[in-house]
C-alpha atoms as a PDB file:
ATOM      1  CA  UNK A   1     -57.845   2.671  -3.926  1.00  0.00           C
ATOM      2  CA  UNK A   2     -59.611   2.068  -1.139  1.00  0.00           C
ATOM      3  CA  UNK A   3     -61.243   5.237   0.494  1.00  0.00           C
ATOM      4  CA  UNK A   4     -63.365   6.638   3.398  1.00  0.00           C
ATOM      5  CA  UNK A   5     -65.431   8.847   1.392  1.00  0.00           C
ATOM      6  CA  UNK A   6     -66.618  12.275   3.258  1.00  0.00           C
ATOM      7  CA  UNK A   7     -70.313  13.777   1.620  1.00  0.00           C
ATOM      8  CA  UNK A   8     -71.276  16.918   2.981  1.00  0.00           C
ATOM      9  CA  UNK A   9     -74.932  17.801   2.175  1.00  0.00           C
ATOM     10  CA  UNK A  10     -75.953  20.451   4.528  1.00  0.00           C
ATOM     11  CA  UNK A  11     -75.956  19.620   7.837  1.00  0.00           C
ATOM     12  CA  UNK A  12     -75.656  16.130   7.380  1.00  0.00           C
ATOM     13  CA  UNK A  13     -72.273  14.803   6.771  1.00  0.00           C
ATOM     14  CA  UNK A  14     -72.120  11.082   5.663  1.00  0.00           C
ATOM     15  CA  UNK A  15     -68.626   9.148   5.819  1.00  0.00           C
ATOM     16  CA  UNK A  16     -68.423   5.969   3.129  1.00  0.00           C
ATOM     17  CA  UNK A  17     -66.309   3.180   3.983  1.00  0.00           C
ATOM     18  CA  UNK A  18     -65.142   1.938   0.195  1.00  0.00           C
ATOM     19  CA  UNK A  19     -63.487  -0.714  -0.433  1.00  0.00           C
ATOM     20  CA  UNK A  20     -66.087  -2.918  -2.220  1.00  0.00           C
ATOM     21  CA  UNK A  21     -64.199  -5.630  -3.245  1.00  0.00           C
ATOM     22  CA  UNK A  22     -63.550  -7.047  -0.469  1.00  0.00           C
ATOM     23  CA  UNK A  23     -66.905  -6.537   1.499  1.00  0.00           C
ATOM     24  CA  UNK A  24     -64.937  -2.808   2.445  1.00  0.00           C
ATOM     25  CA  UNK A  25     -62.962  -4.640   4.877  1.00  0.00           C
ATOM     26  CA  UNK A  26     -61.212  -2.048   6.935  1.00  0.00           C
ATOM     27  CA  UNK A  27     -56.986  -1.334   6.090  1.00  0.00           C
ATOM     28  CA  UNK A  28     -55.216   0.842   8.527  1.00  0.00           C
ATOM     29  CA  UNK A  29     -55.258   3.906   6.266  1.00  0.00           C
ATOM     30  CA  UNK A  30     -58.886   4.064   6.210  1.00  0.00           C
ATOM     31  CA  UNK A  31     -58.548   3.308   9.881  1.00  0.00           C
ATOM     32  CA  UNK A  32     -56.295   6.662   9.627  1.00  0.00           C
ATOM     33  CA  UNK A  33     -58.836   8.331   7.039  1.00  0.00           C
ATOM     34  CA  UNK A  34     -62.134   7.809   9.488  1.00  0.00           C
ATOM     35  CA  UNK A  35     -60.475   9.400  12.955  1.00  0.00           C
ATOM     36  CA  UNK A  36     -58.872  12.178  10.691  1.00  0.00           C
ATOM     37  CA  UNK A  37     -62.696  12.614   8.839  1.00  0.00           C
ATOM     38  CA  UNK A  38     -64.447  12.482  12.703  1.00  0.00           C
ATOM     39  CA  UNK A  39     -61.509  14.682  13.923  1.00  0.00           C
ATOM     40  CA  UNK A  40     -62.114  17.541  11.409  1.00  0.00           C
ATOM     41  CA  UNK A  41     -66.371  16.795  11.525  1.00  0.00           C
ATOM     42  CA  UNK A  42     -66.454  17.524  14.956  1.00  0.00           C
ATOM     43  CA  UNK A  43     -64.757  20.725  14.780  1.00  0.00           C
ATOM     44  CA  UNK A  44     -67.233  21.817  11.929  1.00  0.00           C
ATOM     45  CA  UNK A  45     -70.108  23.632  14.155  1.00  0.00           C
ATOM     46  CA  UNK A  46     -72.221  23.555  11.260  1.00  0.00           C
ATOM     47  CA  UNK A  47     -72.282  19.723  10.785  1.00  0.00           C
ATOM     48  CA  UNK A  48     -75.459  18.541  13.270  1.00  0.00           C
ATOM     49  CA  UNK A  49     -75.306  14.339  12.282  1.00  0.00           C
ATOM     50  CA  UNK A  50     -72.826  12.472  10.946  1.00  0.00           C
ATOM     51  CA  UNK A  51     -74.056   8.829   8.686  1.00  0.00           C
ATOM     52  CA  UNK A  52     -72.054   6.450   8.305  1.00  0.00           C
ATOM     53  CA  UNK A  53     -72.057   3.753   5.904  1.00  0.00           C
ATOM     54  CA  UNK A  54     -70.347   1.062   3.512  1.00  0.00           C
ATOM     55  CA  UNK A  55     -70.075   1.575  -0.115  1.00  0.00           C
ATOM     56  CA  UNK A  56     -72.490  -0.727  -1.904  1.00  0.00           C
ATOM     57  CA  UNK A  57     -75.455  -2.697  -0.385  1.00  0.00           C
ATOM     58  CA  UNK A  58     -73.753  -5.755   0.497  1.00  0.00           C
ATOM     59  CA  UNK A  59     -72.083  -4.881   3.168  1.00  0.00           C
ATOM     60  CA  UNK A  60     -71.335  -2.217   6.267  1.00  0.00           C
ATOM     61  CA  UNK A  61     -67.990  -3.460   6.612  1.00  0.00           C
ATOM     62  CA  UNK A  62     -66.949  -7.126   6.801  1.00  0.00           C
ATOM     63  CA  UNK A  63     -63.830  -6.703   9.566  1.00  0.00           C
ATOM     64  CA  UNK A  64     -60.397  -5.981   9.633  1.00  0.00           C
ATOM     65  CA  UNK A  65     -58.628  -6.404   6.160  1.00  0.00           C
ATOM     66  CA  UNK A  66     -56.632  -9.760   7.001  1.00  0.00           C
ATOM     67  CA  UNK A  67     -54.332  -9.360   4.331  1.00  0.00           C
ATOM     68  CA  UNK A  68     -52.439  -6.664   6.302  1.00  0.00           C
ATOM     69  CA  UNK A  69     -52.154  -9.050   9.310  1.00  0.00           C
ATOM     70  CA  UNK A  70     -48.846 -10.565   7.985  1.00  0.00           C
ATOM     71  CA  UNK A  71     -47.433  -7.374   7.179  1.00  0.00           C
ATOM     72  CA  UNK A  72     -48.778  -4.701   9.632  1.00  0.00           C
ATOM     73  CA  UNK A  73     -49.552  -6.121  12.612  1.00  0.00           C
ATOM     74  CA  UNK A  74     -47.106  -9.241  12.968  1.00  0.00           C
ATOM     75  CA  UNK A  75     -45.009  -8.073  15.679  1.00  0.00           C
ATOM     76  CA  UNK A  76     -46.581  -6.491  19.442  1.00  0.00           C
ATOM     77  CA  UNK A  77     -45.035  -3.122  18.121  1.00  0.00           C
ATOM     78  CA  UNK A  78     -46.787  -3.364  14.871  1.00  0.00           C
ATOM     79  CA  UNK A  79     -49.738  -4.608  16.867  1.00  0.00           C
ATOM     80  CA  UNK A  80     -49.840  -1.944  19.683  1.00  0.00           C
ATOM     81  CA  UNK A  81     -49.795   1.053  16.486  1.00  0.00           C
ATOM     82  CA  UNK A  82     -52.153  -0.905  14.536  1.00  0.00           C
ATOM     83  CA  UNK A  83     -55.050  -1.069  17.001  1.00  0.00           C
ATOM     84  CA  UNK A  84     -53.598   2.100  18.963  1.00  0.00           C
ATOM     85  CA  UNK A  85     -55.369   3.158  15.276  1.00  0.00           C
ATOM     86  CA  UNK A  86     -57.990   1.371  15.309  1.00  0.00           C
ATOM     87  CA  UNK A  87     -58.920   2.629  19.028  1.00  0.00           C
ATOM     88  CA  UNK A  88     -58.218   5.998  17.690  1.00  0.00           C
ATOM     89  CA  UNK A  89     -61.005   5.873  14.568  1.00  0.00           C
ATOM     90  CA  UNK A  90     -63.007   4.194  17.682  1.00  0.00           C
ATOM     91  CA  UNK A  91     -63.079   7.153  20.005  1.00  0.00           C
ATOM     92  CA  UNK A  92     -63.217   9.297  17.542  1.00  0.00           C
ATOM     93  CA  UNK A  93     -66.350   8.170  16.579  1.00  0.00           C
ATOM     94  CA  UNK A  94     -67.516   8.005  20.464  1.00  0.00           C
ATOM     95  CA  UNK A  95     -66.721  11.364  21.457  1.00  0.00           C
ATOM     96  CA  UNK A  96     -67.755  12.834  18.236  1.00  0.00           C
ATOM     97  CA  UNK A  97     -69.710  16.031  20.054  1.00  0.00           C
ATOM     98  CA  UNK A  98     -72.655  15.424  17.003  1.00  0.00           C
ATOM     99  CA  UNK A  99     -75.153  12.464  16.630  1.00  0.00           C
ATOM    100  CA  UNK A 100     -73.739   9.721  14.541  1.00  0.00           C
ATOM    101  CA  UNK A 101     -75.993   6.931  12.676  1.00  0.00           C
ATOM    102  CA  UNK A 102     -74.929   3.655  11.248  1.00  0.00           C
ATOM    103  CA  UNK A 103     -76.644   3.143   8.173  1.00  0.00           C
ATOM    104  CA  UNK A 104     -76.514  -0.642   7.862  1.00  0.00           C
ATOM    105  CA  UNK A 105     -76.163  -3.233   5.133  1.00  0.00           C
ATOM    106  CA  UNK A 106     -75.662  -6.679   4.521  1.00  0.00           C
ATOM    107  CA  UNK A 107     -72.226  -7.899   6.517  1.00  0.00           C
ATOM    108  CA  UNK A 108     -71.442  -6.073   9.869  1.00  0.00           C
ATOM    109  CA  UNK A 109     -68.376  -8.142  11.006  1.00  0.00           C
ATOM    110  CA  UNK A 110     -65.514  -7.113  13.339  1.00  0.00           C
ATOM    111  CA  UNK A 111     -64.292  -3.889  12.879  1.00  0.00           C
ATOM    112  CA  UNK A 112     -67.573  -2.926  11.121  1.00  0.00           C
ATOM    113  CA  UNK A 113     -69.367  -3.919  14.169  1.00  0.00           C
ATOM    114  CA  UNK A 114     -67.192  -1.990  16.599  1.00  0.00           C
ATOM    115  CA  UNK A 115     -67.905   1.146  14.438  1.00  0.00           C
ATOM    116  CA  UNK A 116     -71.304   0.647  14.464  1.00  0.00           C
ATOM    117  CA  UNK A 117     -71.360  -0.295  18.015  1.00  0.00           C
ATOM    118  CA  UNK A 118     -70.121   2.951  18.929  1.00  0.00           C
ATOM    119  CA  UNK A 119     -72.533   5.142  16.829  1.00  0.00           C
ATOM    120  CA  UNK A 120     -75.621   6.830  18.587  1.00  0.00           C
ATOM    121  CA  UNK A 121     -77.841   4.778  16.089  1.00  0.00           C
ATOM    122  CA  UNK A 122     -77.918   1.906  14.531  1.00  0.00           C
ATOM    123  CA  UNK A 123     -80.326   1.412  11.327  1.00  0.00           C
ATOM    124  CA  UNK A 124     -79.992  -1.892   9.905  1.00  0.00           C
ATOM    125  CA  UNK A 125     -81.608  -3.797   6.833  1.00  0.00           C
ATOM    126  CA  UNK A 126     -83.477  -7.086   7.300  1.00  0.00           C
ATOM    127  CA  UNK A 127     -81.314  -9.329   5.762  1.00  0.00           C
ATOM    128  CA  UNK A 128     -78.110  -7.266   7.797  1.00  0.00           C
ATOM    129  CA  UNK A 129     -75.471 -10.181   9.451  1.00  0.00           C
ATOM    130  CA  UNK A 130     -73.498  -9.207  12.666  1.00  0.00           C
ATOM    131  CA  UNK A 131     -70.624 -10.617  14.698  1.00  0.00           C
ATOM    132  CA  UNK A 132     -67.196 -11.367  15.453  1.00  0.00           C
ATOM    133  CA  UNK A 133     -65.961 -14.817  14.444  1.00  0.00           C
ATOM    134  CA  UNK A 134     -62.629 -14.218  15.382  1.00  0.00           C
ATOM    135  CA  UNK A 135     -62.059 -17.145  17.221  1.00  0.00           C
ATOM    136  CA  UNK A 136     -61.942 -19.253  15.032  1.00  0.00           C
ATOM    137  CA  UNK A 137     -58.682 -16.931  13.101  1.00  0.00           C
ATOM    138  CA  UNK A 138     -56.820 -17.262  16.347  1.00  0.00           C
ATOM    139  CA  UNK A 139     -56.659 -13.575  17.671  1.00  0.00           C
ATOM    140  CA  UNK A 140     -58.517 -11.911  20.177  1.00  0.00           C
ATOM    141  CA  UNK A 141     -60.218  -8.853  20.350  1.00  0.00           C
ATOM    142  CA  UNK A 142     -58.363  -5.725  21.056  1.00  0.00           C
ATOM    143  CA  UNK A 143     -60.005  -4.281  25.172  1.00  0.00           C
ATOM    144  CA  UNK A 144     -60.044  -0.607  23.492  1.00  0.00           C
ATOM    145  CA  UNK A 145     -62.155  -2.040  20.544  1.00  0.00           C
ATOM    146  CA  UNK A 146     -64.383  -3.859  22.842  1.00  0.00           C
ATOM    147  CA  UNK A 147     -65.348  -1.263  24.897  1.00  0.00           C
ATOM    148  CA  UNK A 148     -67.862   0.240  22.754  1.00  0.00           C
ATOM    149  CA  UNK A 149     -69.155  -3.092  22.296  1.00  0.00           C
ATOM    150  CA  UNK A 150     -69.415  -3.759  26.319  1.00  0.00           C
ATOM    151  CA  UNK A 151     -71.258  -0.415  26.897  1.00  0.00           C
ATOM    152  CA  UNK A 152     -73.443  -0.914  24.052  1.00  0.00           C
ATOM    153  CA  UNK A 153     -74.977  -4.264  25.173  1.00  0.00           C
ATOM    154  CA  UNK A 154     -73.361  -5.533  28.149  1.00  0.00           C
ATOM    155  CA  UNK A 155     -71.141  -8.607  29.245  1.00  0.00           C
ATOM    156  CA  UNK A 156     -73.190 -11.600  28.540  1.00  0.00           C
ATOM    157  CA  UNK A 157     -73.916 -10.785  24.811  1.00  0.00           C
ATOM    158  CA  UNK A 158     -70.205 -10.091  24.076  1.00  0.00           C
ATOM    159  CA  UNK A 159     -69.387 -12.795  25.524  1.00  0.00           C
ATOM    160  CA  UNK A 160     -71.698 -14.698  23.417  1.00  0.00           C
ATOM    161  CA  UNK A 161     -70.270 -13.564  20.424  1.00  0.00           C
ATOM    162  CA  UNK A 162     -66.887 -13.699  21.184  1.00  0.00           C
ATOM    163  CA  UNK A 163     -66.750 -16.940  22.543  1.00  0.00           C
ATOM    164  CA  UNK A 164     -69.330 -18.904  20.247  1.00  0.00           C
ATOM    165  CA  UNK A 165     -68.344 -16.534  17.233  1.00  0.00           C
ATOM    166  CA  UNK A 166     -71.768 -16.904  15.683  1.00  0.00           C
ATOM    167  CA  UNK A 167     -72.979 -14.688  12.723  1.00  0.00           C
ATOM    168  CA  UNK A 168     -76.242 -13.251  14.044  1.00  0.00           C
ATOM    169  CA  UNK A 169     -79.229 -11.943  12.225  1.00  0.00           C
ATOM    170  CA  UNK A 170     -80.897  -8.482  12.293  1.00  0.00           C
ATOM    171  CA  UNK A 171     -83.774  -9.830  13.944  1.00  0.00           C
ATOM    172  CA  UNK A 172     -81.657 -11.388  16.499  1.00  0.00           C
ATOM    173  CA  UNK A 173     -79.123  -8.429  16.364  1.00  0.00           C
ATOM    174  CA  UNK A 174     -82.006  -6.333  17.957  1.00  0.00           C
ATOM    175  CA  UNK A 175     -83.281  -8.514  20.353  1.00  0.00           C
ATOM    176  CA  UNK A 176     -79.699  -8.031  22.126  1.00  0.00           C
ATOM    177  CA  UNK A 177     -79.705  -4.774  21.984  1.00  0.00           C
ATOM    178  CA  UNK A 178     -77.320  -4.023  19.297  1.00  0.00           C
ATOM    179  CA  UNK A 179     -79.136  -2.285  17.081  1.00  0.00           C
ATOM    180  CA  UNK A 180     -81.686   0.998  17.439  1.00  0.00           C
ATOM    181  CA  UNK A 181     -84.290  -0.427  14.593  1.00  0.00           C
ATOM    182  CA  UNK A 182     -84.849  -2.758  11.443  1.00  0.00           C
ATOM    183  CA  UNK A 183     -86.449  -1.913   8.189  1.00  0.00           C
ATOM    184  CA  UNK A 184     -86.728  -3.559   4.814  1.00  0.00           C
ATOM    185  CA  UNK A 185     -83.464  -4.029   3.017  1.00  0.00           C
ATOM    186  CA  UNK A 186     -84.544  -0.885   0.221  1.00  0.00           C
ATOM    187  CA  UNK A 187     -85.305   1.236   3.066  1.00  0.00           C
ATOM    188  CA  UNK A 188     -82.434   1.542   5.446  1.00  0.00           C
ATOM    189  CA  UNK A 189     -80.736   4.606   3.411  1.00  0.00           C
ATOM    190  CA  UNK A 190     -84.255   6.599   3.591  1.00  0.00           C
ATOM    191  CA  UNK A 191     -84.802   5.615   7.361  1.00  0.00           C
ATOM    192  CA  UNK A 192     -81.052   6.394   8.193  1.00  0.00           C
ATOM    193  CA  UNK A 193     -81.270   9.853   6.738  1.00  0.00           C
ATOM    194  CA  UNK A 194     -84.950  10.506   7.921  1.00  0.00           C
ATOM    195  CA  UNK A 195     -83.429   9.917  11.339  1.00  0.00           C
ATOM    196  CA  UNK A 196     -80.660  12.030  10.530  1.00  0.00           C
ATOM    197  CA  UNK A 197     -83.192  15.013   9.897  1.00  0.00           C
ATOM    198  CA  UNK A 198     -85.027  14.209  12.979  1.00  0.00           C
ATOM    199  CA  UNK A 199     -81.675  15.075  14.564  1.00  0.00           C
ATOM    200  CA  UNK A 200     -80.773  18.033  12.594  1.00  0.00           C
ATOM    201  CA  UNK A 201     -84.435  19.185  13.637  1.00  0.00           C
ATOM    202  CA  UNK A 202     -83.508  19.833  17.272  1.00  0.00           C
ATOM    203  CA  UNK A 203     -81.410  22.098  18.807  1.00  0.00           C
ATOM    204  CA  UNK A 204     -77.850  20.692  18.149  1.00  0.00           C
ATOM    205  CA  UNK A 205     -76.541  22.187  21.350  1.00  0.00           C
ATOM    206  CA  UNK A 206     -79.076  20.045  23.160  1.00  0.00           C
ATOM    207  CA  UNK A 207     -77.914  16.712  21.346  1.00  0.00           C
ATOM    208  CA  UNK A 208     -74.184  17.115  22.372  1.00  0.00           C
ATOM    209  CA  UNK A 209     -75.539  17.705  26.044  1.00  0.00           C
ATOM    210  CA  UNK A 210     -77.497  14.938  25.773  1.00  0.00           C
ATOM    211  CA  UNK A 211     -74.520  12.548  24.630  1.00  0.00           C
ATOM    212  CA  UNK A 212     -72.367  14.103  27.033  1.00  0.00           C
ATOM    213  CA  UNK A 213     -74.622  13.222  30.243  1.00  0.00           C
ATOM    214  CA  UNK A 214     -75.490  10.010  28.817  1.00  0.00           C
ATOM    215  CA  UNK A 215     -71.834   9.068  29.121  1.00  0.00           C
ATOM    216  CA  UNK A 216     -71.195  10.526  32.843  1.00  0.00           C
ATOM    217  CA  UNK A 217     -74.053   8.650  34.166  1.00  0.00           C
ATOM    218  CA  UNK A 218     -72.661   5.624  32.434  1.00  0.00           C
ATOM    219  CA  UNK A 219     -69.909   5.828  35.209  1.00  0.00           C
ATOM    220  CA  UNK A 220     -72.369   4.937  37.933  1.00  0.00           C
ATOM    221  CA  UNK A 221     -70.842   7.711  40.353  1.00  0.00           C
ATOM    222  CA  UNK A 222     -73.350  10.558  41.620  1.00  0.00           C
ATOM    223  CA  UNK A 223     -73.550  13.732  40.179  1.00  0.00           C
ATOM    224  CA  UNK A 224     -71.584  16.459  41.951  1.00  0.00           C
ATOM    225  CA  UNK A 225     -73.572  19.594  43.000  1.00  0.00           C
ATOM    226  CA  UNK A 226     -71.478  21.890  40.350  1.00  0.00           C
ATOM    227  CA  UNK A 227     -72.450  19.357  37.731  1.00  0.00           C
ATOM    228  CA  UNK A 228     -75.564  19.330  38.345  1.00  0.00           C
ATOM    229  CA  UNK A 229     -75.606  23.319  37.832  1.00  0.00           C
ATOM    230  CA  UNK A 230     -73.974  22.538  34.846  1.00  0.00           C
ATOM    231  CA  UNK A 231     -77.198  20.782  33.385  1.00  0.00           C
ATOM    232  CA  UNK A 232     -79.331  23.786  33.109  1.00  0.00           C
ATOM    233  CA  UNK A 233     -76.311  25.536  30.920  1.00  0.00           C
ATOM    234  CA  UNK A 234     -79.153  25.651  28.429  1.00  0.00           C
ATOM    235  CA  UNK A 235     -80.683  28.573  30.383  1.00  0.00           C
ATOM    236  CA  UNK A 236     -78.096  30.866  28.564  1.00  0.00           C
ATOM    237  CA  UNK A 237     -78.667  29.995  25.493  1.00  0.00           C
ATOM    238  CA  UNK A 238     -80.282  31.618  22.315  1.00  0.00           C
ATOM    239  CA  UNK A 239     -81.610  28.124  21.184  1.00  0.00           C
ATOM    240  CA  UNK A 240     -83.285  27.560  24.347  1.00  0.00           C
ATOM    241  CA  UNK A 241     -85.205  30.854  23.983  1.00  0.00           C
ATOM    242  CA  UNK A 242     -85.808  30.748  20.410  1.00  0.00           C
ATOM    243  CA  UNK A 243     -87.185  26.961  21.268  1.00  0.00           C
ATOM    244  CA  UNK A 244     -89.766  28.118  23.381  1.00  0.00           C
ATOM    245  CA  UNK A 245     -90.643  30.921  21.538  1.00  0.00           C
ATOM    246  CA  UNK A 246     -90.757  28.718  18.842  1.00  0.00           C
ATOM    247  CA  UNK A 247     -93.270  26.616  21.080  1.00  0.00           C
ATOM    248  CA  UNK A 248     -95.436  29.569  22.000  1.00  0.00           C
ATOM    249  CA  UNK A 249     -96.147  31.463  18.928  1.00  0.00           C
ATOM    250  CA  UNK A 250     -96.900  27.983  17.264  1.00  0.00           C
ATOM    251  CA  UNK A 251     -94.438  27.818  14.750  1.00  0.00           C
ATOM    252  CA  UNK A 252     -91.403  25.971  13.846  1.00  0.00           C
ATOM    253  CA  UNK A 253     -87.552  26.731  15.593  1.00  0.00           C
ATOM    254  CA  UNK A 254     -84.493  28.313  13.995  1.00  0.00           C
ATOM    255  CA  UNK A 255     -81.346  26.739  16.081  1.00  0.00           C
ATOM    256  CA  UNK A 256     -78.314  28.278  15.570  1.00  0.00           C
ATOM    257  CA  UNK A 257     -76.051  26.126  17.989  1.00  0.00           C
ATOM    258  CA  UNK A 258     -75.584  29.381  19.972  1.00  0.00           C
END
């Protein structure tokens, strides 16, 4: 059965995509199963950084699972609900008010690249591969699954990989901007969860602020006087005093997300 596996381990919450026999090639239900595991993480004010990961080493995910081509998405109406789902997981993931990390190995094709596109982080292995060779199957890419994508590193590498559909390397991944950092192969899952506690080591308040302006300024419009009022919403908060208390007295902070 192929699953996408929720972990809860304090405040880290780590989502498995599992189907390793086929590279865990995404089907629609785990499509389904990763916006309605986002959905209920975000709600959880205790969660402070989501992971997310492949089963296995070999791969993150290697794309779309083809098979379900003929039979799910033949028609435009089976089409439009198919990647109206696929969009959905996408977003889910994007607007996801907690940090979310990729934790990267081996294949990142397709779909698995447009999750880990729109993740906060992305923490791949040496030997990770990334692209889109969709081209040469015939089918374009869906313009709500590219978005991430475009944000993340801009027109002219997109278009480089959609329209030469060449596997990159890690090295190469990075040097484009798609990925946060590279480590050895063995130490990806340490690095992705050390990151993770560097996260959960802030004030988690701060972190969804931080996403959150990243975003608006993204539009390229100025900020509006009452938004700009609403960056120092901090003030009011108990994590913003027990941070610099924290800070004062020399020790370490308690956040509480209030």
């Amino acid at each position: 059965m192929t699953t996408v596996d929720l972990l809860l381990q304090g405040e880290i919450a780590t989502l498995t995509l599992n189907n390793p026999e086929k590279l865990n090639a995404i089907n629609l239900s785990m499509w389904q199963q990763l916006a309605d595991n986002m959905a209920k993480l975000s709600s959880d004010r205790s969660i402070r950084c989501v992971v997310i990961r492949g089963a296995g080493n070999d791969a993150f995910a290697a794309g779309g699972d083809l098979e379900e081509f003929v039979t799910d998405r033949a028609t435009l109406d089976q089409a439009l609900h198919y990647h109206g789902q696929v969009a959905a997981a996408l977003n889910a993931i994007a607007d996801c008010p907690h940090p979310t990390v990729a934790l990267i190995h081996g294949a990142c094709i397709g779909g698995g690249l447009e999750i880990a596109g729109v993740c906060d982080l992305r923490i791949a292995g040496e030997s990770a591969k990334f692209g889109a060779p969709i081209n040469k199957l015939g089918f374009s890419m869906y313009p709500g699954e590219m978005e991430g994508l475009l944000r993340l590193a801009g027109p002219a590498v997109i278009k480089e990989i959609l329209l030469e559909g060449r596997i990159l390397s890690a090295r190469e991944a990075y040097e484009k901007g798609l990925l946060t950092r590279i480590v050895k192969d063995e130490q990806v899952e340490d690095e992705a969860y050390a990151s993770a506690r560097r996260i959960c080591s802030g004030a988690p308040l701060v972190a969804g602020w931080h996403k959150q302006w990243i975003r608006r300024l993204l539009n390229g419009q100025p900020l509006s006087d009452e938004e700009k009022a609403a960056s120092f919403a901090f003030l009011e908060t108990e994590d913003y005093k027990e941070g610099l208390a924290a800070f004062l007295a020399k020790r370490k902070p308690v956040f509480k997300a209030r």
